[in-house]
PDBML (XML) file of the C-alpha atoms, coordinates in Angstrom:
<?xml version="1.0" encoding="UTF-8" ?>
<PDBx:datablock datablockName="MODEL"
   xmlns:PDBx="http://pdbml.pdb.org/schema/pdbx-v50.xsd"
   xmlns:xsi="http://www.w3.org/2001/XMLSchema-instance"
   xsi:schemaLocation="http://pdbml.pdb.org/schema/pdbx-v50.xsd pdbx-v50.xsd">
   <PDBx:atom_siteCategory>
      <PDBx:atom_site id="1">
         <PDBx:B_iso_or_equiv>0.00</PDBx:B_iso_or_equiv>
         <PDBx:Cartn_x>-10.558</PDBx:Cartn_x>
         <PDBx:Cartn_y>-2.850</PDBx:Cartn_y>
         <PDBx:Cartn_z>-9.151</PDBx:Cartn_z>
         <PDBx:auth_asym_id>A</PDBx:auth_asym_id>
         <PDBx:auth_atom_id>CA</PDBx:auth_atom_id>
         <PDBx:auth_comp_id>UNK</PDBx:auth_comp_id>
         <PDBx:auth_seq_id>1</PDBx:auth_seq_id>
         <PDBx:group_PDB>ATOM</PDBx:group_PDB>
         <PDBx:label_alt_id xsi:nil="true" />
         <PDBx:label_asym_id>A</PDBx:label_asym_id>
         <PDBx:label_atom_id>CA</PDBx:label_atom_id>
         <PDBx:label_comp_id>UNK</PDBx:label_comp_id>
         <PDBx:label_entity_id>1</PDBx:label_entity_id>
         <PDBx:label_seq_id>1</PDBx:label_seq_id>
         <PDBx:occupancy>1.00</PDBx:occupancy>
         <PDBx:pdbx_PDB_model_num>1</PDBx:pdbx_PDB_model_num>
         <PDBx:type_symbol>C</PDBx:type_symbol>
      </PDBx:atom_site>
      <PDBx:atom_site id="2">
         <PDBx:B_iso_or_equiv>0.00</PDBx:B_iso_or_equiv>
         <PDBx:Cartn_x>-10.349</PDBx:Cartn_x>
         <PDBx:Cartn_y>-6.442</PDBx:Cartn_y>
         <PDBx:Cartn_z>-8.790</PDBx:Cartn_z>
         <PDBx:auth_asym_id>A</PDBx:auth_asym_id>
         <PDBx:auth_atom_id>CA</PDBx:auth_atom_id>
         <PDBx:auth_comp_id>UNK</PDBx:auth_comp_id>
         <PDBx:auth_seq_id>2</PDBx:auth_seq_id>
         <PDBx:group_PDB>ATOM</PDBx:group_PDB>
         <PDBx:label_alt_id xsi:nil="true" />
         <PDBx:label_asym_id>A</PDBx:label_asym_id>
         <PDBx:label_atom_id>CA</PDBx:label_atom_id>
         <PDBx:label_comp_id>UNK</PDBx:label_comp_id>
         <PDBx:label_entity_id>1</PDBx:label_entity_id>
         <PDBx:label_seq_id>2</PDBx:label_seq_id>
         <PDBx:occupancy>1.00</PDBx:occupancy>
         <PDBx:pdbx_PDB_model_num>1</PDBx:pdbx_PDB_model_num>
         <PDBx:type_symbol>C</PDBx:type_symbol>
      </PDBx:atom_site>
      <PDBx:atom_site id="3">
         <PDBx:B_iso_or_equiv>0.00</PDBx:B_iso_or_equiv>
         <PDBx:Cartn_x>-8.108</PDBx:Cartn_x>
         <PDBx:Cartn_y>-6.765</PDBx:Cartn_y>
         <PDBx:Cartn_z>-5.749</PDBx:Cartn_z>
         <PDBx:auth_asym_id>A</PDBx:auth_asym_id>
         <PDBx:auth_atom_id>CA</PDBx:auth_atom_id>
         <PDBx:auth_comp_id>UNK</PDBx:auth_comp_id>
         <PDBx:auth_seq_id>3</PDBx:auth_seq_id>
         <PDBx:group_PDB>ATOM</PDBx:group_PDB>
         <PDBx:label_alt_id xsi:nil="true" />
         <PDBx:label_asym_id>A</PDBx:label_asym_id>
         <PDBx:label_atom_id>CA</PDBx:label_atom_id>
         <PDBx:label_comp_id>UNK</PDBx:label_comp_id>
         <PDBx:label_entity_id>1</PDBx:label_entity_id>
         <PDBx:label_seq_id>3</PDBx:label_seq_id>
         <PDBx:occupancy>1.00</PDBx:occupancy>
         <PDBx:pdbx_PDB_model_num>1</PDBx:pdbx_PDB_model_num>
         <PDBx:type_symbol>C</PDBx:type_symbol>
      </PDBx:atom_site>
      <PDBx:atom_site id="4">
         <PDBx:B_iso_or_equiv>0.00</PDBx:B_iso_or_equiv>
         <PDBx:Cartn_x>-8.615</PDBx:Cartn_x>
         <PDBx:Cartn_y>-10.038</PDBx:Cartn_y>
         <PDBx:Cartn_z>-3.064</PDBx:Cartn_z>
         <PDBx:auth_asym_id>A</PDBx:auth_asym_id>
         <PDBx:auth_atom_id>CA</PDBx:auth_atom_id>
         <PDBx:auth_comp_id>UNK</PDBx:auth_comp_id>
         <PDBx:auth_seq_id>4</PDBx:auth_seq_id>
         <PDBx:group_PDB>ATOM</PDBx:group_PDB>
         <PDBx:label_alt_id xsi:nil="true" />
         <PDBx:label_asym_id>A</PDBx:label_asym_id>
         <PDBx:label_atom_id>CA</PDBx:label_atom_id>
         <PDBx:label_comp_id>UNK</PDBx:label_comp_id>
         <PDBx:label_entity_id>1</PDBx:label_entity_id>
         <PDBx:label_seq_id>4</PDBx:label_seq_id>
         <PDBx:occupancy>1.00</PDBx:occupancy>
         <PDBx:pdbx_PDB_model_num>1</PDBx:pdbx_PDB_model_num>
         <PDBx:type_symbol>C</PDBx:type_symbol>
      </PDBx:atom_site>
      <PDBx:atom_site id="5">
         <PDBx:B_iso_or_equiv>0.00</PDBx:B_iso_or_equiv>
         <PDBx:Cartn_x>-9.141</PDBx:Cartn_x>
         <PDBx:Cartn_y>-8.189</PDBx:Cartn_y>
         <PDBx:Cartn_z>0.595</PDBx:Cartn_z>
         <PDBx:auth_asym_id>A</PDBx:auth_asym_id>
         <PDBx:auth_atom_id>CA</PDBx:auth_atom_id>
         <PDBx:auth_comp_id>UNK</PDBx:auth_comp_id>
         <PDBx:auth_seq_id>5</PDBx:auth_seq_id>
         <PDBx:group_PDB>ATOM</PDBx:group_PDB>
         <PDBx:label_alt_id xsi:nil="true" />
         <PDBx:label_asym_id>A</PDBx:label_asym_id>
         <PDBx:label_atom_id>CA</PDBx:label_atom_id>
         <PDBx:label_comp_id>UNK</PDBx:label_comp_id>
         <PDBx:label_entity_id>1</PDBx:label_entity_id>
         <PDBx:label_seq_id>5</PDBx:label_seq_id>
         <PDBx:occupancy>1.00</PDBx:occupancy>
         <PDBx:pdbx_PDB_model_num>1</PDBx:pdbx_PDB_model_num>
         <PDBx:type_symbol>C</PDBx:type_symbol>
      </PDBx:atom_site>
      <PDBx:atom_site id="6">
         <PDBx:B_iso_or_equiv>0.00</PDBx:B_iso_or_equiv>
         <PDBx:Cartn_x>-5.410</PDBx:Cartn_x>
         <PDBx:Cartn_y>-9.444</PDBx:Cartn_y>
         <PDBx:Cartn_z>1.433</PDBx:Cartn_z>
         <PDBx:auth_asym_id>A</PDBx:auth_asym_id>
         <PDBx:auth_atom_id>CA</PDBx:auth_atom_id>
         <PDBx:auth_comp_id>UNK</PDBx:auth_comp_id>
         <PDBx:auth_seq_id>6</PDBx:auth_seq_id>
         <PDBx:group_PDB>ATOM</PDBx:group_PDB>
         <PDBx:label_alt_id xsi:nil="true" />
         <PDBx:label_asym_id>A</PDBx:label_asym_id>
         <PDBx:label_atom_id>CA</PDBx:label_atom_id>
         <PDBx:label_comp_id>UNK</PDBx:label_comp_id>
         <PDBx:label_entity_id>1</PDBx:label_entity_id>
         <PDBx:label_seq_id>6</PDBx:label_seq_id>
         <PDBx:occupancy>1.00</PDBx:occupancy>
         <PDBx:pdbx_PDB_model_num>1</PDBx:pdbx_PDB_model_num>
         <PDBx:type_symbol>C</PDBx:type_symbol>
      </PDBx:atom_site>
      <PDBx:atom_site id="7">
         <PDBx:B_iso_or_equiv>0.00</PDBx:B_iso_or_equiv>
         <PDBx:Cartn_x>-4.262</PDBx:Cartn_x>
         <PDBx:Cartn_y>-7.535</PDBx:Cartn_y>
         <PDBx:Cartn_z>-1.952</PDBx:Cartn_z>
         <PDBx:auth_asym_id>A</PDBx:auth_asym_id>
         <PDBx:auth_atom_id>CA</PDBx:auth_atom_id>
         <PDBx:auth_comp_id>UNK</PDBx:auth_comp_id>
         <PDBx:auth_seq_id>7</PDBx:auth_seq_id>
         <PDBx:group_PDB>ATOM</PDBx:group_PDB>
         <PDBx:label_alt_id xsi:nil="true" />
         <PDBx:label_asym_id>A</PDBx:label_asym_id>
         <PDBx:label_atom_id>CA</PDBx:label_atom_id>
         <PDBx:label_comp_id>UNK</PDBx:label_comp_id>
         <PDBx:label_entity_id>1</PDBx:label_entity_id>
         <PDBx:label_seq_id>7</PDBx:label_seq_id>
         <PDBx:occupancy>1.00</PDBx:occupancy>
         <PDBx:pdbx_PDB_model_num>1</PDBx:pdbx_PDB_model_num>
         <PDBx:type_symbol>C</PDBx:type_symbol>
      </PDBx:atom_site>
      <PDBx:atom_site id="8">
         <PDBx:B_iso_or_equiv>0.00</PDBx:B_iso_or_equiv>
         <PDBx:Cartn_x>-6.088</PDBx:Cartn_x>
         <PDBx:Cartn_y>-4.212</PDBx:Cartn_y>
         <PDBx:Cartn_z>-0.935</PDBx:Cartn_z>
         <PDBx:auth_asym_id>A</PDBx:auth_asym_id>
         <PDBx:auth_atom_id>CA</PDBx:auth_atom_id>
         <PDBx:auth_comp_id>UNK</PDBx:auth_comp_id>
         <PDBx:auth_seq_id>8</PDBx:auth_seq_id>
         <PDBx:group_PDB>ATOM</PDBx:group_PDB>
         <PDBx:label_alt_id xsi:nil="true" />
         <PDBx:label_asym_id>A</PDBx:label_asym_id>
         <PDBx:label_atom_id>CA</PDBx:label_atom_id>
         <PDBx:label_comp_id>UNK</PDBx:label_comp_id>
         <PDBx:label_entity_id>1</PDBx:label_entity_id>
         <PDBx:label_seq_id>8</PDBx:label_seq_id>
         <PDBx:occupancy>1.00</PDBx:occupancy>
         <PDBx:pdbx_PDB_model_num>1</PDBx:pdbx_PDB_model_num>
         <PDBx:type_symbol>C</PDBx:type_symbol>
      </PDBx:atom_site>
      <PDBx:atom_site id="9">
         <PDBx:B_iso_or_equiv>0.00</PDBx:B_iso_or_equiv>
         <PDBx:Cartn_x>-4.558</PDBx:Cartn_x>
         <PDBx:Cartn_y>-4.225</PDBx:Cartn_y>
         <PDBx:Cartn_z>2.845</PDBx:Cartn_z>
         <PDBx:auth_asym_id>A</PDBx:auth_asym_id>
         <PDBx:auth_atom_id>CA</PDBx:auth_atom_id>
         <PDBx:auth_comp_id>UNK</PDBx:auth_comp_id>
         <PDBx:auth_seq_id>9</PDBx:auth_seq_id>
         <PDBx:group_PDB>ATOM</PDBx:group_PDB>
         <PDBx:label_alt_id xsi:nil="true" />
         <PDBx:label_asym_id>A</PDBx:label_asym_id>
         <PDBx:label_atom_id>CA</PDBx:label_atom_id>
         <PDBx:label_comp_id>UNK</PDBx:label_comp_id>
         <PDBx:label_entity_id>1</PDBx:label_entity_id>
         <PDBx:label_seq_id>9</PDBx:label_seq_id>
         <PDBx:occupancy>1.00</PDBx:occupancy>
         <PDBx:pdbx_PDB_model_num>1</PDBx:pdbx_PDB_model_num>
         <PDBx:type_symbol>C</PDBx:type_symbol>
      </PDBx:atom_site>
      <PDBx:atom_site id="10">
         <PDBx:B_iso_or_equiv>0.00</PDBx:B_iso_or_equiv>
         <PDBx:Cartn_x>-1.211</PDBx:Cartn_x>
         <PDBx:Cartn_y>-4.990</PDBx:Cartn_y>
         <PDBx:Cartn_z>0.777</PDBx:Cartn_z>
         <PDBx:auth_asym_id>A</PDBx:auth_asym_id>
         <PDBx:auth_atom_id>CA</PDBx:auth_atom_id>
         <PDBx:auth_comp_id>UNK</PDBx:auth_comp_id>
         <PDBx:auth_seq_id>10</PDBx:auth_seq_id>
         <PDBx:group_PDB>ATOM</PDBx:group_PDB>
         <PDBx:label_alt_id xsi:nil="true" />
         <PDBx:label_asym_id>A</PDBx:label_asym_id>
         <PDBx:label_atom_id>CA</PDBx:label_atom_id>
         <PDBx:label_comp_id>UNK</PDBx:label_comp_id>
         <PDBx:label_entity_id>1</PDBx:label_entity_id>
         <PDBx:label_seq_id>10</PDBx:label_seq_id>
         <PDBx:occupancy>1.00</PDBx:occupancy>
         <PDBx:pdbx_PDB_model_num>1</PDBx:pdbx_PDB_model_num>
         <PDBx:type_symbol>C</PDBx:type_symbol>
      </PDBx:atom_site>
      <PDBx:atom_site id="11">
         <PDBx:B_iso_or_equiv>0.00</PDBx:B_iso_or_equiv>
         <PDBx:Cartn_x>-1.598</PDBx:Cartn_x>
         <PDBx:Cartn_y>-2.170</PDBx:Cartn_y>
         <PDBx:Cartn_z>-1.516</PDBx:Cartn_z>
         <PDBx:auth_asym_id>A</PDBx:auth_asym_id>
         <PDBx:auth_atom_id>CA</PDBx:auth_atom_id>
         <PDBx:auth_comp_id>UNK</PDBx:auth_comp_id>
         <PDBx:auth_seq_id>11</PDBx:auth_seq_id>
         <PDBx:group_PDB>ATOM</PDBx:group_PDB>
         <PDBx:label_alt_id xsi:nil="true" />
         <PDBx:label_asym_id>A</PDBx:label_asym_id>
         <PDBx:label_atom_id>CA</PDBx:label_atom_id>
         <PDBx:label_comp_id>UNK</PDBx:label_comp_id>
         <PDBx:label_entity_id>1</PDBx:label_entity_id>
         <PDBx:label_seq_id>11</PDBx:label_seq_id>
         <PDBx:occupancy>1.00</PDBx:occupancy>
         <PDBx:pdbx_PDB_model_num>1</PDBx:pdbx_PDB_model_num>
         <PDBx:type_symbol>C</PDBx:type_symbol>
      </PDBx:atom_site>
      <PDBx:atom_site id="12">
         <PDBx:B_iso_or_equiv>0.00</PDBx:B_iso_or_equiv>
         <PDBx:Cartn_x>-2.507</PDBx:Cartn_x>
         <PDBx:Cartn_y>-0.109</PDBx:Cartn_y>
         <PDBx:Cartn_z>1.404</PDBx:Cartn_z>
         <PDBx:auth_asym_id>A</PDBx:auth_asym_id>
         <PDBx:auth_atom_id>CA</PDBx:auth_atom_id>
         <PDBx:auth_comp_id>UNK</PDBx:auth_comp_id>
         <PDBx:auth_seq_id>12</PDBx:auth_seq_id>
         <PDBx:group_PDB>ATOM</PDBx:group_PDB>
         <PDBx:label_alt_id xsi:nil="true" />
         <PDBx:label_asym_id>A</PDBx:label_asym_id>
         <PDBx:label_atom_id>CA</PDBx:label_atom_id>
         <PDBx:label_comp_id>UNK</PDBx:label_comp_id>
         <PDBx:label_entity_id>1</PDBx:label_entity_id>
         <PDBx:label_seq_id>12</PDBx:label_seq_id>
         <PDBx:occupancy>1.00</PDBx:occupancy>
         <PDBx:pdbx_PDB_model_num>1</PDBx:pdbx_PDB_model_num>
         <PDBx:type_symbol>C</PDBx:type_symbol>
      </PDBx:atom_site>
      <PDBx:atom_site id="13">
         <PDBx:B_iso_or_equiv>0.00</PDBx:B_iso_or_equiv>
         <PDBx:Cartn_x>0.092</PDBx:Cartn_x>
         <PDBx:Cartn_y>-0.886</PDBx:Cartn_y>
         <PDBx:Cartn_z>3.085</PDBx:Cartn_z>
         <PDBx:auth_asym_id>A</PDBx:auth_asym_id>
         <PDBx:auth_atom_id>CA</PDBx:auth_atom_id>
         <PDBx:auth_comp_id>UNK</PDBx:auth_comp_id>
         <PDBx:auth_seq_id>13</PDBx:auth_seq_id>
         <PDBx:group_PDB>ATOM</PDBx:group_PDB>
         <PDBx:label_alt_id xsi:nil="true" />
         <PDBx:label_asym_id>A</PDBx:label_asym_id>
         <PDBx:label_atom_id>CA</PDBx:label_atom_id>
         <PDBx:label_comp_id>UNK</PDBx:label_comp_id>
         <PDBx:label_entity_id>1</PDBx:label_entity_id>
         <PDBx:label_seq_id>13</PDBx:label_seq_id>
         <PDBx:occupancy>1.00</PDBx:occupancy>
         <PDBx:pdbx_PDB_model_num>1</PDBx:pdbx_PDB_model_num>
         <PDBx:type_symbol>C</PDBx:type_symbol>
      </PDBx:atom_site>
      <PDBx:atom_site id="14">
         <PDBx:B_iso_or_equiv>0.00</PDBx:B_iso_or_equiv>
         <PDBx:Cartn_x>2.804</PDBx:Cartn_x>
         <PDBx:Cartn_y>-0.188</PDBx:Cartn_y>
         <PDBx:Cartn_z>0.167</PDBx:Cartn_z>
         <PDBx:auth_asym_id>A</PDBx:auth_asym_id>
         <PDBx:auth_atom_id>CA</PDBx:auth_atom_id>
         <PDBx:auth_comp_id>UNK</PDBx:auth_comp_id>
         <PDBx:auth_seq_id>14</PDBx:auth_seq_id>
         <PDBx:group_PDB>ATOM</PDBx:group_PDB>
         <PDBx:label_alt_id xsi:nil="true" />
         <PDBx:label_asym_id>A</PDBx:label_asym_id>
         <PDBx:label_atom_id>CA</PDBx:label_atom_id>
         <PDBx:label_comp_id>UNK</PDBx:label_comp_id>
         <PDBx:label_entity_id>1</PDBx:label_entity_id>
         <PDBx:label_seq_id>14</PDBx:label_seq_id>
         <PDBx:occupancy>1.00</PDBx:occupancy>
         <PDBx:pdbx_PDB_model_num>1</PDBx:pdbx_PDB_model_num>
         <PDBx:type_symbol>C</PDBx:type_symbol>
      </PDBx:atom_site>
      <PDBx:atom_site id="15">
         <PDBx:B_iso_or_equiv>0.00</PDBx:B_iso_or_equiv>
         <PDBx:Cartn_x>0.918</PDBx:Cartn_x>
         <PDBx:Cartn_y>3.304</PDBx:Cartn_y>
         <PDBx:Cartn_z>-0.448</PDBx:Cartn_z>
         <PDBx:auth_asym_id>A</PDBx:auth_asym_id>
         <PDBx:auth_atom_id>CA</PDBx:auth_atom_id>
         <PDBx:auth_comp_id>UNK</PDBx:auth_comp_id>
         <PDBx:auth_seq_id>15</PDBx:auth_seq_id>
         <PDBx:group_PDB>ATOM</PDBx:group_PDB>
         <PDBx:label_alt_id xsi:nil="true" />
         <PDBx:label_asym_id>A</PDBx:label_asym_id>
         <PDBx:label_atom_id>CA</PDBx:label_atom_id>
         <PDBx:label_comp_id>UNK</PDBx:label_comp_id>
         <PDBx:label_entity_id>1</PDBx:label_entity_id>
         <PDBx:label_seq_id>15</PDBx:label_seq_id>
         <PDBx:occupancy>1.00</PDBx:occupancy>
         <PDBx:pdbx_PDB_model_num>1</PDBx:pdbx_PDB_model_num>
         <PDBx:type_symbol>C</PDBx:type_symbol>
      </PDBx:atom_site>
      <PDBx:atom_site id="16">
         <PDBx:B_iso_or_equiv>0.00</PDBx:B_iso_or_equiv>
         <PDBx:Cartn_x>2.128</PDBx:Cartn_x>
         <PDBx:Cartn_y>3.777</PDBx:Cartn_y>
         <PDBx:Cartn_z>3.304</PDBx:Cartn_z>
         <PDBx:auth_asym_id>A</PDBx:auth_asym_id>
         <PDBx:auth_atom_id>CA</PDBx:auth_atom_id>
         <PDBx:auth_comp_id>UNK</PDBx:auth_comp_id>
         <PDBx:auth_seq_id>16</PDBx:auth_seq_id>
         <PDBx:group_PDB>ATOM</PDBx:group_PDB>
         <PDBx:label_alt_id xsi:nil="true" />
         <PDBx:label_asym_id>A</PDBx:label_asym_id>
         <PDBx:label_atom_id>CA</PDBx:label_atom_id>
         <PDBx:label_comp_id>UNK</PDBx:label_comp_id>
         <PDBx:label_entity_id>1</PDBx:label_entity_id>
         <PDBx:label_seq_id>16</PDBx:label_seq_id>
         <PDBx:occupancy>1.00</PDBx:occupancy>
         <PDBx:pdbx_PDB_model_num>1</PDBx:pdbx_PDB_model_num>
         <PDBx:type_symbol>C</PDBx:type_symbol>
      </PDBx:atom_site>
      <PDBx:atom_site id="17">
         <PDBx:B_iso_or_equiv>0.00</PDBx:B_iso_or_equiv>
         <PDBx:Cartn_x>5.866</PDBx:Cartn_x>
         <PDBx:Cartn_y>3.010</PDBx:Cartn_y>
         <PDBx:Cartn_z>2.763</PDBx:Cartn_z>
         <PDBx:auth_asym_id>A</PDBx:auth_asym_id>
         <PDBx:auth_atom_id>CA</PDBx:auth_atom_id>
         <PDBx:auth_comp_id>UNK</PDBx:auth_comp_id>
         <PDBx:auth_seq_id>17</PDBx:auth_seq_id>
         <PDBx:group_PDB>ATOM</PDBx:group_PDB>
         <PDBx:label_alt_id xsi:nil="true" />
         <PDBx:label_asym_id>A</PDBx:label_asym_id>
         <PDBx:label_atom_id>CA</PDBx:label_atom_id>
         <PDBx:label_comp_id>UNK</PDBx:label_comp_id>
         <PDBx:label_entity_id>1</PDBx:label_entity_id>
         <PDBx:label_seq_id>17</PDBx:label_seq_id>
         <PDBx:occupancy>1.00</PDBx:occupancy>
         <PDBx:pdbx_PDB_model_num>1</PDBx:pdbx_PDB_model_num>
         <PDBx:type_symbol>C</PDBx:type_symbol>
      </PDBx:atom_site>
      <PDBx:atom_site id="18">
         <PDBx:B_iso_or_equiv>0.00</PDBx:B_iso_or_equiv>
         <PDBx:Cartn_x>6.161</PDBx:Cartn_x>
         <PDBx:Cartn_y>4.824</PDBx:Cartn_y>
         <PDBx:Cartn_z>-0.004</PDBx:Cartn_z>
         <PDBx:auth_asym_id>A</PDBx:auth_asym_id>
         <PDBx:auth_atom_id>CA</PDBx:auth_atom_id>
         <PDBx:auth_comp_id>UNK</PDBx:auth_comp_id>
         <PDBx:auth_seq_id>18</PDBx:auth_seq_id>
         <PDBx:group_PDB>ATOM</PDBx:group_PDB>
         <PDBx:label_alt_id xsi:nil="true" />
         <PDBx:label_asym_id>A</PDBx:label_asym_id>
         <PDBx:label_atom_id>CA</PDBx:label_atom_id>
         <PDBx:label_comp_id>UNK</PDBx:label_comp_id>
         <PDBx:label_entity_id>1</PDBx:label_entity_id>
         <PDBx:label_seq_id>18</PDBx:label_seq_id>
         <PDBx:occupancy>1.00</PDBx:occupancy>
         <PDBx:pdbx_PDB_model_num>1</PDBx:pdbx_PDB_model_num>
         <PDBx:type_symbol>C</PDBx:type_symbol>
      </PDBx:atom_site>
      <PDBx:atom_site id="19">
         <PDBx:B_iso_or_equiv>0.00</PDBx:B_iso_or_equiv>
         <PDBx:Cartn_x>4.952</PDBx:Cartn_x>
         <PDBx:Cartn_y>8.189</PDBx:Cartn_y>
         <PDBx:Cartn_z>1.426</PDBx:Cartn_z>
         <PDBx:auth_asym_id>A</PDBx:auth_asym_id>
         <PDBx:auth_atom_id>CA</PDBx:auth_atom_id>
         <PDBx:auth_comp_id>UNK</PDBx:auth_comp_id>
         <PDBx:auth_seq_id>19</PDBx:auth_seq_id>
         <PDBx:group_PDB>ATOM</PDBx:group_PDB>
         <PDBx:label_alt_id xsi:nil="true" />
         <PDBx:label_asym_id>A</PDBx:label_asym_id>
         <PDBx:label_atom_id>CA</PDBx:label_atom_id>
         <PDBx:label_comp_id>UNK</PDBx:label_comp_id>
         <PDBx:label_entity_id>1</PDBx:label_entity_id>
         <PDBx:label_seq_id>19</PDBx:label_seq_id>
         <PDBx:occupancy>1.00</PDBx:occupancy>
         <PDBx:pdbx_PDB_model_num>1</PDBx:pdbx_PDB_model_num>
         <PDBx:type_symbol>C</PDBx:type_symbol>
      </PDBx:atom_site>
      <PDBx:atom_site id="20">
         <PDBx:B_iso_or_equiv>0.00</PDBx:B_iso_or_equiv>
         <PDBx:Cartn_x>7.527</PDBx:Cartn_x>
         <PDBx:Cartn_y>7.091</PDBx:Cartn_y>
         <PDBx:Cartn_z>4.232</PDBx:Cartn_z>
         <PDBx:auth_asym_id>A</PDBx:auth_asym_id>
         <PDBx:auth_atom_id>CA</PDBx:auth_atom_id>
         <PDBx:auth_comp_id>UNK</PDBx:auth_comp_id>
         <PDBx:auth_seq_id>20</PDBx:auth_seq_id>
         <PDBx:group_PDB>ATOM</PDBx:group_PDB>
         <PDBx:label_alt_id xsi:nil="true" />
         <PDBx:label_asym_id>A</PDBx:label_asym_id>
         <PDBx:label_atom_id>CA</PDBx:label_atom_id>
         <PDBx:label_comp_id>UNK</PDBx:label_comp_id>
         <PDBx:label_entity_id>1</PDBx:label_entity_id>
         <PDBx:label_seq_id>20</PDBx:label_seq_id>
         <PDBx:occupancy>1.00</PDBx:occupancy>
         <PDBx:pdbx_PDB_model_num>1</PDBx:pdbx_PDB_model_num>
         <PDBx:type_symbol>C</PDBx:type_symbol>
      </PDBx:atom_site>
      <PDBx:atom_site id="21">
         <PDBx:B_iso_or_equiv>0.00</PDBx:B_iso_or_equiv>
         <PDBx:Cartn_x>9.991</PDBx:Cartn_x>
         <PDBx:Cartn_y>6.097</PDBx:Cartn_y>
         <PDBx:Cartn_z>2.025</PDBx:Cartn_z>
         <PDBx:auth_asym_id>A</PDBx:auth_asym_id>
         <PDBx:auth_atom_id>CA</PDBx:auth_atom_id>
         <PDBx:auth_comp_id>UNK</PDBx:auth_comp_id>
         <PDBx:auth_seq_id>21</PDBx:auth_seq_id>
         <PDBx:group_PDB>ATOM</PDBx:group_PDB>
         <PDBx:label_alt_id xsi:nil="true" />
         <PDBx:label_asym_id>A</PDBx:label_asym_id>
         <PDBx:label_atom_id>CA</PDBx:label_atom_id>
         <PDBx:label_comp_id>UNK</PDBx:label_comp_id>
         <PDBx:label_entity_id>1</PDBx:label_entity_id>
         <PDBx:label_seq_id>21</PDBx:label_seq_id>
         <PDBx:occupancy>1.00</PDBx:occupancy>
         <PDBx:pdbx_PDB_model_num>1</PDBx:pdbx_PDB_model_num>
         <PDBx:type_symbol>C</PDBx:type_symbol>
      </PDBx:atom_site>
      <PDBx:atom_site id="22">
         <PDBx:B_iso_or_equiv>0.00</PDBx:B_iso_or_equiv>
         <PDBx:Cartn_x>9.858</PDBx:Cartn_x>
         <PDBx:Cartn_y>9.905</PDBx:Cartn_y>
         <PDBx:Cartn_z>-0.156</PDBx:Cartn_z>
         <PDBx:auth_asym_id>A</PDBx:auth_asym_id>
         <PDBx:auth_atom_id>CA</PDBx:auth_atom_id>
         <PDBx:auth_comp_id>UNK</PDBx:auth_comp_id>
         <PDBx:auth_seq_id>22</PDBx:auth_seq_id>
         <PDBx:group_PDB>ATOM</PDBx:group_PDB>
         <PDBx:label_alt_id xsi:nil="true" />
         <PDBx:label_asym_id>A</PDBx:label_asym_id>
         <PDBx:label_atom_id>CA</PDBx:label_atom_id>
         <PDBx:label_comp_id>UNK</PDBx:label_comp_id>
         <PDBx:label_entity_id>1</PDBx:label_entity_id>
         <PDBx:label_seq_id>22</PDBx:label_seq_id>
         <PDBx:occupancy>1.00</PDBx:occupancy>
         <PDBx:pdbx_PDB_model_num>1</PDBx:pdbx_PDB_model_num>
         <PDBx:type_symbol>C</PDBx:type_symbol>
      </PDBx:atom_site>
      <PDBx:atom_site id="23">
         <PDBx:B_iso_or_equiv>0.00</PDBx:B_iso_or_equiv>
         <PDBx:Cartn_x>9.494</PDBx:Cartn_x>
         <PDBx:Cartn_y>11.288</PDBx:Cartn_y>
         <PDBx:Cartn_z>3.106</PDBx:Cartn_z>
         <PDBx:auth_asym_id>A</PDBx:auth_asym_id>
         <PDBx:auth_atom_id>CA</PDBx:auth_atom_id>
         <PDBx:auth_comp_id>UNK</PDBx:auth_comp_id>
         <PDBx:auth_seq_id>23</PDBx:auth_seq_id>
         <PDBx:group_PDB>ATOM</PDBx:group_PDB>
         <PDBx:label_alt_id xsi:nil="true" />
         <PDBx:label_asym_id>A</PDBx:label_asym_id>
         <PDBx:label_atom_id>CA</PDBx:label_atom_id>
         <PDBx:label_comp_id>UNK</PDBx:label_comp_id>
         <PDBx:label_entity_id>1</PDBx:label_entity_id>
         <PDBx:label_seq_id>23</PDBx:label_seq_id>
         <PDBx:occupancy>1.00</PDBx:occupancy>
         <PDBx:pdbx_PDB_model_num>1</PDBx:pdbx_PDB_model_num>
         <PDBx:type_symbol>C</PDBx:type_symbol>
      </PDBx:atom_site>
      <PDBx:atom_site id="24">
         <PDBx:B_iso_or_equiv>0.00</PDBx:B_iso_or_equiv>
         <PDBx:Cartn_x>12.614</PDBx:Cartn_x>
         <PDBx:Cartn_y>10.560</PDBx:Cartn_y>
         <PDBx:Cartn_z>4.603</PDBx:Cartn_z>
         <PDBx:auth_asym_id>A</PDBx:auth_asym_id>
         <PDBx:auth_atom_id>CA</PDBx:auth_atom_id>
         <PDBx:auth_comp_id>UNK</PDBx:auth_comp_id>
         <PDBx:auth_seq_id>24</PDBx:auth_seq_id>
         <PDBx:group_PDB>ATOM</PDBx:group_PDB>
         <PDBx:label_alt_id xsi:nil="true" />
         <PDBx:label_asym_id>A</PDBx:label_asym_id>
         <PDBx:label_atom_id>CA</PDBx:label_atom_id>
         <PDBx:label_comp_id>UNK</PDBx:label_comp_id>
         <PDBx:label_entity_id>1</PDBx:label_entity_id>
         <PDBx:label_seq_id>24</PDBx:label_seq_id>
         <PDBx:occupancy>1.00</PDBx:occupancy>
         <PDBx:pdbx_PDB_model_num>1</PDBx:pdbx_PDB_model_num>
         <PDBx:type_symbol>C</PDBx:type_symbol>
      </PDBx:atom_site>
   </PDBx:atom_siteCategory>
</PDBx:datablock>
């Protein structure tokens, strides 16, 4: 819960790739 803005859009980001990455 304690995640810096830069962290969050980090841990967004990784959320993405890993729905691509089980994806394919």
């Amino acid at each position: 819960e304690s995640l810096k803005p830069h962290e969050q859009v980090s841990r967004d980001l990784a959320l993405a790739v890993l729905a691509n990455d089980s994806e394919k």
